[in-house]
N, C-alpha and C. Protein backbone atom coordinates (compact mmCIF):
# COMPACT_ATOMS: atom_id res chain seq x y z
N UNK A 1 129.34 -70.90 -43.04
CA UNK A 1 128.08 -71.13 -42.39
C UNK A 1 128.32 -71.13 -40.88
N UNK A 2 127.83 -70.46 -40.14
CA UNK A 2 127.54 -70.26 -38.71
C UNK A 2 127.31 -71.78 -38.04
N UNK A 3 127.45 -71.71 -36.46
CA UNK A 3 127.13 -72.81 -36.27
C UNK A 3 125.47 -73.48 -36.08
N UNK A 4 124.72 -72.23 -36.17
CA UNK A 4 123.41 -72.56 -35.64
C UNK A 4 122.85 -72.71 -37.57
N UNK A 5 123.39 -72.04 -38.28
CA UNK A 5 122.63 -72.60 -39.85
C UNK A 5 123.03 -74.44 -40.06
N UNK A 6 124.14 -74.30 -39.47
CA UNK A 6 125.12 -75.81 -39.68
C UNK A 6 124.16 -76.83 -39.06
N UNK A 7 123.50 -76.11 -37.91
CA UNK A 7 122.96 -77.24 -37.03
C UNK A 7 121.73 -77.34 -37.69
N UNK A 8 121.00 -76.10 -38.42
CA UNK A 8 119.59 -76.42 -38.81
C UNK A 8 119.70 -77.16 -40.00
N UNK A 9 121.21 -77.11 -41.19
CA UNK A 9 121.09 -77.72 -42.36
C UNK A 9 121.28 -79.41 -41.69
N UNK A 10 121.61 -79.87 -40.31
CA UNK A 10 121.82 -81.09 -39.85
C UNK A 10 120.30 -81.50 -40.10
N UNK A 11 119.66 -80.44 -38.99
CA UNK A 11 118.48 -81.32 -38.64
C UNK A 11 117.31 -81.10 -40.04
N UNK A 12 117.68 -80.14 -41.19
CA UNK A 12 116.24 -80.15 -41.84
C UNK A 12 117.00 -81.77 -42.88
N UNK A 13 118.09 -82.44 -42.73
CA UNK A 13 118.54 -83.37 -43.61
C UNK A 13 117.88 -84.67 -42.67
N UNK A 14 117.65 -84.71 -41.69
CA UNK A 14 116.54 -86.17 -40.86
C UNK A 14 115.48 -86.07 -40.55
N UNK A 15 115.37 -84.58 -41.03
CA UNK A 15 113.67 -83.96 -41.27
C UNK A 15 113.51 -84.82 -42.45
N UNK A 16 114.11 -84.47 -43.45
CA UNK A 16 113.79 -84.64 -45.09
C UNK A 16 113.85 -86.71 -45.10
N UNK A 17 114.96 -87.12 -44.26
CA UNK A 17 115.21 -88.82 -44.49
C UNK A 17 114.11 -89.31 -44.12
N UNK A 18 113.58 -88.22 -43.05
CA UNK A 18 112.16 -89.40 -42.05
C UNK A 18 110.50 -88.94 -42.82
N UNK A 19 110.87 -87.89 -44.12
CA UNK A 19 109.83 -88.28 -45.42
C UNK A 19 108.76 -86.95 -44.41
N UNK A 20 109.26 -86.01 -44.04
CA UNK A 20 108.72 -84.99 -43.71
C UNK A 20 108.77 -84.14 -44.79
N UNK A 21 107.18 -83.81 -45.26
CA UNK A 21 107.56 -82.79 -46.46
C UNK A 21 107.68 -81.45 -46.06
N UNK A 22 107.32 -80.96 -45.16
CA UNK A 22 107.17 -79.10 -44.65
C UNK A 22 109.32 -79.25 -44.90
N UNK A 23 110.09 -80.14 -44.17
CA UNK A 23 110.98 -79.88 -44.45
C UNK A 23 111.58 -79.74 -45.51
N UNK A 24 110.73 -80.59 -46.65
CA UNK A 24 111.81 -80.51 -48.25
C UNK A 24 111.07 -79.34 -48.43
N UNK A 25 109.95 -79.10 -48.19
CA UNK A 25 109.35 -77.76 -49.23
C UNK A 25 110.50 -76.33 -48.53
N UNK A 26 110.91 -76.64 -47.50
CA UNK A 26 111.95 -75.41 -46.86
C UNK A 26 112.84 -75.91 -47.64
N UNK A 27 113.55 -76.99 -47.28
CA UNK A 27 115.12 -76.72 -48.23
C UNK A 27 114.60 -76.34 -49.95
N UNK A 28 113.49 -76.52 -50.24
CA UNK A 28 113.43 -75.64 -51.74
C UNK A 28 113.57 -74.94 -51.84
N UNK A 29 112.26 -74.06 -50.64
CA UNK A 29 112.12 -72.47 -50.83
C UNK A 29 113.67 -71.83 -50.30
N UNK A 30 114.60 -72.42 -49.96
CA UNK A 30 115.84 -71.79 -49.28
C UNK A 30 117.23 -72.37 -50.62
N UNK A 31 116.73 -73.09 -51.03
CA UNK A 31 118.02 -73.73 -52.41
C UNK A 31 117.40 -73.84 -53.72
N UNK A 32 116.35 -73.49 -54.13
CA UNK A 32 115.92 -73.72 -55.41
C UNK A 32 116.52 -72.97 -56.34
N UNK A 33 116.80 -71.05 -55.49
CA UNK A 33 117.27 -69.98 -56.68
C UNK A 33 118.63 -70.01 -56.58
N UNK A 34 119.26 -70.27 -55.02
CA UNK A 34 120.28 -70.82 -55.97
C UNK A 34 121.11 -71.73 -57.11
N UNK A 35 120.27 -73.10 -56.88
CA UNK A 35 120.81 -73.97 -57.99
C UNK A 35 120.43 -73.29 -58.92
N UNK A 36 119.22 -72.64 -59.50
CA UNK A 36 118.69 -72.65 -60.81
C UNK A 36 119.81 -71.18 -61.36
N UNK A 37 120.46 -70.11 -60.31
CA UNK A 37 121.79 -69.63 -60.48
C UNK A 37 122.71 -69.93 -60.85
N UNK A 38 123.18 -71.43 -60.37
CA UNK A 38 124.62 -72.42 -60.60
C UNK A 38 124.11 -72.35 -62.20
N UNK A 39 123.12 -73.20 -62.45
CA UNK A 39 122.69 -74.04 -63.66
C UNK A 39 122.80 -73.10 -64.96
N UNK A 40 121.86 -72.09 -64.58
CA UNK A 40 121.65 -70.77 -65.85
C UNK A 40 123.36 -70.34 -66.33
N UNK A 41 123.95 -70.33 -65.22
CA UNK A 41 125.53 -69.24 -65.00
C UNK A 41 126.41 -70.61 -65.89
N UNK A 42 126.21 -71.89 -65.82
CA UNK A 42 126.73 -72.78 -66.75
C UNK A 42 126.27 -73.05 -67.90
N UNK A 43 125.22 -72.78 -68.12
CA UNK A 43 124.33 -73.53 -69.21
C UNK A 43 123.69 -72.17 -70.25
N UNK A 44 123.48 -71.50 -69.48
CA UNK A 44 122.89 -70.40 -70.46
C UNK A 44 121.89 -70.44 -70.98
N UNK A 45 121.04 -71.08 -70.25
CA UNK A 45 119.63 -72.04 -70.61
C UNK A 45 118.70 -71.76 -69.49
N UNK A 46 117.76 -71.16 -69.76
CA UNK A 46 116.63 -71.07 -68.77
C UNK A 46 115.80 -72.51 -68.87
N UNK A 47 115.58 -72.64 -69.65
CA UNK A 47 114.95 -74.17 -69.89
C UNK A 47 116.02 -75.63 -69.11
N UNK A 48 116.88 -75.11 -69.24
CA UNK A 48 118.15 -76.16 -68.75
C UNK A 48 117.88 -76.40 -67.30
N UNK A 49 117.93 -75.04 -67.07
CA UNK A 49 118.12 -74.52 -65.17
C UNK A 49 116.84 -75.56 -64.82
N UNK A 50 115.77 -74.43 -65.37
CA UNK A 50 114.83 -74.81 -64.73
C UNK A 50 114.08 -76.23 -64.26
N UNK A 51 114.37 -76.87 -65.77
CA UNK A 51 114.54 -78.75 -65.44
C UNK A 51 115.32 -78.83 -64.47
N UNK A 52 116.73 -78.60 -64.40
CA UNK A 52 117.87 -79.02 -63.22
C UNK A 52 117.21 -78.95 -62.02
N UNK A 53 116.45 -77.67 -61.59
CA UNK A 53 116.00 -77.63 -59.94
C UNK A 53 114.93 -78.74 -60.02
N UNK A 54 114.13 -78.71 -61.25
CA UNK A 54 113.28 -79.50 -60.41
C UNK A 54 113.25 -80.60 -60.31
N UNK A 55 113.99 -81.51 -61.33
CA UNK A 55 114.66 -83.12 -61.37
C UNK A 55 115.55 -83.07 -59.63
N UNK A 56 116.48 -81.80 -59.91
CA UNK A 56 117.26 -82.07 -58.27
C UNK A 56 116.46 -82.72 -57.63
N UNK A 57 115.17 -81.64 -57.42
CA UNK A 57 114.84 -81.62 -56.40
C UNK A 57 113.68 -82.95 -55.78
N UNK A 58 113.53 -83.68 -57.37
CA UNK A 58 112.85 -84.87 -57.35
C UNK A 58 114.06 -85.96 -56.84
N UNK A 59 114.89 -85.54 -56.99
CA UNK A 59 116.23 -86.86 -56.78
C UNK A 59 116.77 -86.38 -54.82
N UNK A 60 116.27 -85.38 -54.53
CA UNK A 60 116.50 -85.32 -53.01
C UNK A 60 115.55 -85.88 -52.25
N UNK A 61 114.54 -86.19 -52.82
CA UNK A 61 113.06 -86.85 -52.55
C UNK A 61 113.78 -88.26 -52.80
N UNK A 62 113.40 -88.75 -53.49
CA UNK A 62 114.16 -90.04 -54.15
C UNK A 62 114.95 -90.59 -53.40
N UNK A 63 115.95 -89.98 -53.48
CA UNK A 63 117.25 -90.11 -52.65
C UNK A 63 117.30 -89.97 -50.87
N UNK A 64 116.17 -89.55 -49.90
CA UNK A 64 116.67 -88.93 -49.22
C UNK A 64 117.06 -89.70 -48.33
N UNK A 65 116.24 -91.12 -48.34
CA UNK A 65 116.88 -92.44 -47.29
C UNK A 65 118.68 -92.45 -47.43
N UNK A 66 119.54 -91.63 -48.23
CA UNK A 66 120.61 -92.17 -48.30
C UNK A 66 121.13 -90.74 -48.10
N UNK A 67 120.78 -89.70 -47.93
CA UNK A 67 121.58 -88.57 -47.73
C UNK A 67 122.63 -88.68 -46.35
N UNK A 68 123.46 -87.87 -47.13
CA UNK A 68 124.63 -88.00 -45.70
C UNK A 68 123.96 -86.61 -44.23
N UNK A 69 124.10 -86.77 -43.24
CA UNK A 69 124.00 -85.76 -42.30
C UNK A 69 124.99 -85.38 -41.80
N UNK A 70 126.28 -85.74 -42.29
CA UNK A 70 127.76 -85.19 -41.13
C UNK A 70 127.52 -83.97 -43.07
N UNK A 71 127.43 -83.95 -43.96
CA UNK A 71 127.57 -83.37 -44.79
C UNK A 71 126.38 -82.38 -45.30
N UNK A 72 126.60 -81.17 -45.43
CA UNK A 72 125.83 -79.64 -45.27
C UNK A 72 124.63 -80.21 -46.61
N UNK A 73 123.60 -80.03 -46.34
CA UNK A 73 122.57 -80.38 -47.23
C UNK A 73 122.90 -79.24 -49.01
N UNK A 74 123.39 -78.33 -48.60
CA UNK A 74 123.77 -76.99 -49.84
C UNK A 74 124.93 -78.26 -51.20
N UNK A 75 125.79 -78.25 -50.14
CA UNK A 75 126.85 -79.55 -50.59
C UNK A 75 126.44 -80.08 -51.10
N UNK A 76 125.30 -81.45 -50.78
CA UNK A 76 124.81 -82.27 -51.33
C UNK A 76 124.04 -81.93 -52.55
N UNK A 77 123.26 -80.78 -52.42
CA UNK A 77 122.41 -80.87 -53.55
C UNK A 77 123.52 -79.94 -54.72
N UNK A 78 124.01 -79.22 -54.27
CA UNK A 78 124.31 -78.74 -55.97
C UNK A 78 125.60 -79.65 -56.00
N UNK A 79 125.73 -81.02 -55.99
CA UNK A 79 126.67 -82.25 -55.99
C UNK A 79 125.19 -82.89 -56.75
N UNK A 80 124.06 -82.97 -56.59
CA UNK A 80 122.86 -83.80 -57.31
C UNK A 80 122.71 -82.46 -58.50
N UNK A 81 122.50 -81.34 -58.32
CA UNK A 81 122.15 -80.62 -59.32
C UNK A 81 123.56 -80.39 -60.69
N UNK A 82 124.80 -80.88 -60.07
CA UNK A 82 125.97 -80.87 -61.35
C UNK A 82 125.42 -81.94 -61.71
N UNK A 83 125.18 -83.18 -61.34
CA UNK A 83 124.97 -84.34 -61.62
C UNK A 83 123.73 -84.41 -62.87
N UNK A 84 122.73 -83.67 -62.46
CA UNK A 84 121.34 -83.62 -62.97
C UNK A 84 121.78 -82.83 -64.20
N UNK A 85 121.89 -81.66 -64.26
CA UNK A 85 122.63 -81.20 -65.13
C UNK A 85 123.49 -81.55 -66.55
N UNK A 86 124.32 -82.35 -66.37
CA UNK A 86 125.59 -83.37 -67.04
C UNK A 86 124.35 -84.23 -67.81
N UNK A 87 123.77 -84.94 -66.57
CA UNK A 87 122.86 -85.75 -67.90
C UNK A 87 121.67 -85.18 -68.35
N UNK A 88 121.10 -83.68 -68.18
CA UNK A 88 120.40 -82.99 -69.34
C UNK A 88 121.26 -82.48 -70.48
N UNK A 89 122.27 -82.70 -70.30
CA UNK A 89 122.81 -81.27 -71.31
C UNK A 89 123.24 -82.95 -72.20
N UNK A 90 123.59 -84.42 -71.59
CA UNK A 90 123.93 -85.40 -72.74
C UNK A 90 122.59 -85.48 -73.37
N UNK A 91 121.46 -85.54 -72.65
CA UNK A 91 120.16 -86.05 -73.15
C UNK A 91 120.09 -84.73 -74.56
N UNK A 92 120.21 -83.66 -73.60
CA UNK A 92 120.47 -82.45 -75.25
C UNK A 92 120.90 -82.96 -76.16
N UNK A 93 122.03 -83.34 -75.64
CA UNK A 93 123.41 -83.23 -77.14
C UNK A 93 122.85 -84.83 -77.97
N UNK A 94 122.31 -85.40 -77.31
CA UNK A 94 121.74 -86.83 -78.15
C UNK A 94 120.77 -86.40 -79.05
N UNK A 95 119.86 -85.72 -78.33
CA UNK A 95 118.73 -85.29 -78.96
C UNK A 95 118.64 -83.92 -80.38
N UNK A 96 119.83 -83.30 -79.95
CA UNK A 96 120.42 -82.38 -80.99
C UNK A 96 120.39 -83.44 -82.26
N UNK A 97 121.93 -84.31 -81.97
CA UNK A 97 122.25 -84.73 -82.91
C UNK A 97 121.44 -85.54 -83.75
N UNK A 98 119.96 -86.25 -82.96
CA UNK A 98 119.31 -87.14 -83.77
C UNK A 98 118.14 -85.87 -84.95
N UNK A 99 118.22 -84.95 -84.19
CA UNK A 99 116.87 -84.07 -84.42
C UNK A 99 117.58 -83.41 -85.74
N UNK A 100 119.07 -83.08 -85.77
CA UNK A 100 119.60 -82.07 -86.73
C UNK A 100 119.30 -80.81 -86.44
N UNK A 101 118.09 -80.05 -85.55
CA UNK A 101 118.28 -78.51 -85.30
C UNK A 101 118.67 -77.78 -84.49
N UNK A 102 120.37 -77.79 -84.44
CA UNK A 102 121.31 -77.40 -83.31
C UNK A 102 120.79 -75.68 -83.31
N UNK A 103 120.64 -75.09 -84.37
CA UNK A 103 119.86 -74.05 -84.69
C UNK A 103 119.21 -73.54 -83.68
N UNK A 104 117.51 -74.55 -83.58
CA UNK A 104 116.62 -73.78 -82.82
C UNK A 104 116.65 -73.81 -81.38
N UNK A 105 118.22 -74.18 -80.85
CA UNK A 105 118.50 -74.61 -79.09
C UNK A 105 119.58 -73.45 -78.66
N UNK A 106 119.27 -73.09 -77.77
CA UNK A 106 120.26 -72.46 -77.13
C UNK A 106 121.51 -72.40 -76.51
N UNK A 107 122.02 -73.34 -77.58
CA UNK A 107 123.41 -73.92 -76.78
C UNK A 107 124.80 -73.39 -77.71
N UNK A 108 125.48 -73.06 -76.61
CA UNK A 108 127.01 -72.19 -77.51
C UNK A 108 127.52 -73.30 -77.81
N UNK A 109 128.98 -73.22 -78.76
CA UNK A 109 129.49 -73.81 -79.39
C UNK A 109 130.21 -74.42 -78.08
N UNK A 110 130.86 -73.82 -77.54
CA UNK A 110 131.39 -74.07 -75.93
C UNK A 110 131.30 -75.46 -75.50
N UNK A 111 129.55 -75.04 -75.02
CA UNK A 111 129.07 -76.12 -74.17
C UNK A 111 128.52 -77.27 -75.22
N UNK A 112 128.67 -76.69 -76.31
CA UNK A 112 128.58 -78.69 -76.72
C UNK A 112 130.24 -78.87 -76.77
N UNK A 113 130.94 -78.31 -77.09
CA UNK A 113 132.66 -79.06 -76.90
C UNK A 113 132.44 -79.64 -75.50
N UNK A 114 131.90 -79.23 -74.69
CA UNK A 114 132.23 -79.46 -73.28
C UNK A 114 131.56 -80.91 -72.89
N UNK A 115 130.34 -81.32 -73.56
CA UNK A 115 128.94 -82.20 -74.11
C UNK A 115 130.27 -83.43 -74.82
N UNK A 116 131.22 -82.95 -75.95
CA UNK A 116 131.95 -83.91 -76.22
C UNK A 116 133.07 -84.41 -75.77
N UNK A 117 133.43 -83.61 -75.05
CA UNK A 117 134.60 -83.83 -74.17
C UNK A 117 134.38 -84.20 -72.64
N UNK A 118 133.58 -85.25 -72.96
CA UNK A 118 132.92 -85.79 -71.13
C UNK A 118 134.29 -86.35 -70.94
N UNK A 119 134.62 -87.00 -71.47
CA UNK A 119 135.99 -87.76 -71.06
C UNK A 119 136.98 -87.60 -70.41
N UNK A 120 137.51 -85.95 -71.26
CA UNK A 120 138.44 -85.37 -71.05
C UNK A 120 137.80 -85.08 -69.66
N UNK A 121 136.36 -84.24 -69.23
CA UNK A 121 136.04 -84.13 -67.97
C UNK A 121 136.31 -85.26 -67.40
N UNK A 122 135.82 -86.23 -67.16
CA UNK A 122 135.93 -87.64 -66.26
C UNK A 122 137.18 -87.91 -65.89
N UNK A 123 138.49 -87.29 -66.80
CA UNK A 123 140.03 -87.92 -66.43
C UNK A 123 140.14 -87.00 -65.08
N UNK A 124 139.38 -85.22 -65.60
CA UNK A 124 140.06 -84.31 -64.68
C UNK A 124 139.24 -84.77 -63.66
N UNK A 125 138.31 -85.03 -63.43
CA UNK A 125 137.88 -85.30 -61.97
C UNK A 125 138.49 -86.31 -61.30
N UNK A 126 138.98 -87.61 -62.31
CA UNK A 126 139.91 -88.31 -61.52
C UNK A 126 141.23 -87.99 -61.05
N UNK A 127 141.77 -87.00 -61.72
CA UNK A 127 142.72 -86.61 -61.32
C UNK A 127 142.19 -85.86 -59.85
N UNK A 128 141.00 -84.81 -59.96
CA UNK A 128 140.89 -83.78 -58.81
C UNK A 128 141.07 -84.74 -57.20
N UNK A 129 140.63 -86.01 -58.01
CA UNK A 129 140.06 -86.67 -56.74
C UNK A 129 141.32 -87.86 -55.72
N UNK A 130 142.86 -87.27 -56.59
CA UNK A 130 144.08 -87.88 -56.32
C UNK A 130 144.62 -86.84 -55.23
N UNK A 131 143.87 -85.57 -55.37
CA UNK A 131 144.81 -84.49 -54.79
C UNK A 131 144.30 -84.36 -53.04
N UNK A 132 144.90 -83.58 -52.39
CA UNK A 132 144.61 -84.03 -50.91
C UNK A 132 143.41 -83.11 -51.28
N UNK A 133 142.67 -83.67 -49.55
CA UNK A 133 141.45 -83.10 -49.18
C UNK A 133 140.83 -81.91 -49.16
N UNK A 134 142.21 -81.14 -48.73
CA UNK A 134 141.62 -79.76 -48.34
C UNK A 134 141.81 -79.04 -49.29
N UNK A 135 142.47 -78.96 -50.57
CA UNK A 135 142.59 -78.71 -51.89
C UNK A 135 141.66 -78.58 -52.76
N UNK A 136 141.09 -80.52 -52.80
CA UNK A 136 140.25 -81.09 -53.55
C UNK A 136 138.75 -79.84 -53.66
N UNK A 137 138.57 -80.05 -51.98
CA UNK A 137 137.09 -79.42 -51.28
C UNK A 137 137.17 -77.79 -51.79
N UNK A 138 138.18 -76.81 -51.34
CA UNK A 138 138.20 -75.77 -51.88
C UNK A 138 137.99 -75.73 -53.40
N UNK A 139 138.79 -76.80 -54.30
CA UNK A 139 138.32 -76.35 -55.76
C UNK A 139 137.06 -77.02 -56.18
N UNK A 140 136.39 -77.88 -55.80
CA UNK A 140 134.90 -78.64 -55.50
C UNK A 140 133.96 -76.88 -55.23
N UNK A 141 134.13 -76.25 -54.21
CA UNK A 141 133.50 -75.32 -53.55
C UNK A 141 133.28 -73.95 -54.77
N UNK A 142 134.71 -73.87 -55.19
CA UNK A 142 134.71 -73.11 -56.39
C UNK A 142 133.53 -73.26 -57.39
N UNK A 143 134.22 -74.33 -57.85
CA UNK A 143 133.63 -74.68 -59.24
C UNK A 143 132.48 -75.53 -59.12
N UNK A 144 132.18 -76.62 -58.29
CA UNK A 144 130.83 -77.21 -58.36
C UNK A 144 130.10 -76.20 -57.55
N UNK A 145 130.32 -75.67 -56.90
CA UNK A 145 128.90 -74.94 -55.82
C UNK A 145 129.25 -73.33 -56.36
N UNK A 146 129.79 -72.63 -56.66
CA UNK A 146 129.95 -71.41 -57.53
C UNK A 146 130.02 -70.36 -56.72
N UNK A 147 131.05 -70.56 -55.35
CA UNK A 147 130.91 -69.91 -54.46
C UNK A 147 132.40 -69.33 -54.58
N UNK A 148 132.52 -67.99 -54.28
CA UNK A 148 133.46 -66.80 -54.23
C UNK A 148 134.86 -68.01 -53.62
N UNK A 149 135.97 -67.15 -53.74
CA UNK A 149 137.39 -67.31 -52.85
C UNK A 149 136.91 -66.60 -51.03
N UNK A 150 136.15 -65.45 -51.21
CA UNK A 150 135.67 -64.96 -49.74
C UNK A 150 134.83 -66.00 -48.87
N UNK A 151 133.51 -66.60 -49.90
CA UNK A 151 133.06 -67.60 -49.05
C UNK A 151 133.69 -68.65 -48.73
N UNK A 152 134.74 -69.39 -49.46
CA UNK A 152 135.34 -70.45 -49.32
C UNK A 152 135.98 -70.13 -48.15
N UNK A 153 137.15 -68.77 -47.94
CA UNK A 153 137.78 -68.54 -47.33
C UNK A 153 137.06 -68.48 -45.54
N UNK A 154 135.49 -67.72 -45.68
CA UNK A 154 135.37 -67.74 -44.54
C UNK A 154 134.58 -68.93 -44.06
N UNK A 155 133.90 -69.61 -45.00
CA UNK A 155 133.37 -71.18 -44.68
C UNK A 155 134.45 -72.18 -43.71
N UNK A 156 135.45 -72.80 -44.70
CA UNK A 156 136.63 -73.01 -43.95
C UNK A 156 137.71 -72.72 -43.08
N UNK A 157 137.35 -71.06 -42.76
CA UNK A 157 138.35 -70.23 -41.56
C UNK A 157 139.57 -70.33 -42.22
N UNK A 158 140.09 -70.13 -43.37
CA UNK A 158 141.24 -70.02 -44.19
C UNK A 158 141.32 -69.11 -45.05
N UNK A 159 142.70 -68.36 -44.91
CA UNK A 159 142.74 -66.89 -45.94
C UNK A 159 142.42 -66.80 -47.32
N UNK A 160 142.17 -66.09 -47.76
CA UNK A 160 140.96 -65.60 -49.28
C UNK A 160 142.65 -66.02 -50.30
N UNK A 161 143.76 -65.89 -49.73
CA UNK A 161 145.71 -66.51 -50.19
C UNK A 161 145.69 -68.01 -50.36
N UNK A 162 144.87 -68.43 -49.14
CA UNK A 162 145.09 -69.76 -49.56
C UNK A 162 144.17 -70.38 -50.59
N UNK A 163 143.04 -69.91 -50.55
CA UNK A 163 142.12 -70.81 -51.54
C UNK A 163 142.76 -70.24 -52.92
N UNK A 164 143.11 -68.90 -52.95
CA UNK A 164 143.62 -68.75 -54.14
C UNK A 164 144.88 -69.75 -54.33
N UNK A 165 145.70 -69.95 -53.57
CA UNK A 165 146.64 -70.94 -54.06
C UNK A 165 146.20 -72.40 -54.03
N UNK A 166 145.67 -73.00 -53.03
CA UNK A 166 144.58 -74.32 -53.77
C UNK A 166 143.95 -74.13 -55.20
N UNK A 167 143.58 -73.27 -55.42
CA UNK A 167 142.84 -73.33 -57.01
C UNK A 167 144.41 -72.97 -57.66
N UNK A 168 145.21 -72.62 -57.60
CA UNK A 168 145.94 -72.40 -58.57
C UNK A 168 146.81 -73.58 -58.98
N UNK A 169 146.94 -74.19 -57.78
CA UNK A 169 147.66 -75.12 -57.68
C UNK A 169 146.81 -76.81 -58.83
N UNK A 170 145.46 -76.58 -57.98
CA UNK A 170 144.68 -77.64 -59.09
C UNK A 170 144.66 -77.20 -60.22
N UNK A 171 144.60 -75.97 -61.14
CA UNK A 171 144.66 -75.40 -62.43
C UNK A 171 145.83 -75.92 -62.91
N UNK A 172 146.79 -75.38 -62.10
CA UNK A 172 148.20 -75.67 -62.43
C UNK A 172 148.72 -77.31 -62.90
N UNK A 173 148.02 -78.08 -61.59
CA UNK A 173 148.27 -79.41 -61.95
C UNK A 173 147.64 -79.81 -63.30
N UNK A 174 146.46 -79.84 -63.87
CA UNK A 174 145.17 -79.72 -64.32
C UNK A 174 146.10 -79.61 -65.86
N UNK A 175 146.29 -78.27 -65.67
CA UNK A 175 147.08 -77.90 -67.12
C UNK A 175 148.43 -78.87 -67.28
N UNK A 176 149.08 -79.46 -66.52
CA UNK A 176 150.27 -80.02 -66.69
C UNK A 176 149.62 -81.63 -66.87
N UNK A 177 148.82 -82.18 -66.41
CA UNK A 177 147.88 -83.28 -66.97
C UNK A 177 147.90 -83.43 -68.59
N UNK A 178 147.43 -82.41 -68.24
CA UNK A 178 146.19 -82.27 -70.07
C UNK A 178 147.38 -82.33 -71.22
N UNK A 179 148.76 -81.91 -70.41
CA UNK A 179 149.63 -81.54 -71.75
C UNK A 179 150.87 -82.65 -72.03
N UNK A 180 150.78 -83.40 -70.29
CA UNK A 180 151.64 -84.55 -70.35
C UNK A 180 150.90 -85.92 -70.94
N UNK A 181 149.86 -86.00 -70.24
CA UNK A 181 148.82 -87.51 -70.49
C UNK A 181 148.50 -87.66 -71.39
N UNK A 182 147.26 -86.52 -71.72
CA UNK A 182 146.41 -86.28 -73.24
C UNK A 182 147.42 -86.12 -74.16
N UNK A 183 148.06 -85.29 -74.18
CA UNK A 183 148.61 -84.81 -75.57
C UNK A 183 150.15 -85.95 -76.27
């Protein structure tokens, strides 16, 4: 991000705290298709997505007395939209299991392992969150915000080599976790 987008994602975030709506209706019309991108590209659920943006986007409302401003408003929300997300897809998997018709939902076998294995998620994030900063943020950037090795690389002014070796390195750790701890 440039420095003049950097400065407008500053100021539309004390636009949005001081309960100005022209500003949230911009950060929608400017982040809505992407989250509902993140969401679909995980979930495989148009129905999924489409709840996700708009709960987000009720919880950036909600929320906005507490938003951070040293931190890029994009950041923040698809950090509320994984969040939003996680607990549609439990509210699913509850509602699956009470209803019995895993059938008539659109959900792969995958993403309910993934639905039962919150745990196993919750260790790896504690683990992600042992590793240094500039690591952590590149594989955060990856995988929570669903952004290329190029954008990472030119977001942070660091070679398209290094983020590849930050992610390899958290995979790497990641897999040596799962096989020392868990298993």
């Amino acid at each position: 991000m440039d420095n003049f987008a950097a400065l407008m994602d500053k100021n539309i975030i004390s636009e949005i705290k001081s309960e100005n709506v022209a500003a949230f209706n911009g950060a929608y019309a400017c982040y809505h298709r992407q989250i509902y991108g993140f969401v679909l590209k995980k979930t495989q659920s148009d129905y999924i997505a489409t709840e996700v943006v708009q709960l987000c986007f009720i919880r950036l409302w909600e929320k906005r007395s507490t938003l951070n401003e040293t931190l890029d408003l994009d950041i923040q929300l698809f950090g509320m939209a994984r969040q939003v997300m996680i607990d549609e897809l439990r509210r699913e998997s509850i509602r699956l299991k009470y209803n019995n018709k895993s059938a008539q939902y659109p959900f792969t076998d995958n993403l309910m392992k993934m639905i039962e294995s919150k745990d196993l998620l919750k260790r790896f994030e504690q683990e992600i969150e042992t590793m240094p900063p500039m690591r952590k943020m590149v594989f955060n950037l990856s995988r929570d915000n669903g952004m290329s090795y190029a954008e990472i690389a030119e977001m942070l002014g660091i070679s398209t080599r290094t983020v590849e070796s930050h992610i390899g390195k958290v995979l790497s750790r990641l897999k040596h976790y799962m096989f020392t701890v868990l298993l």
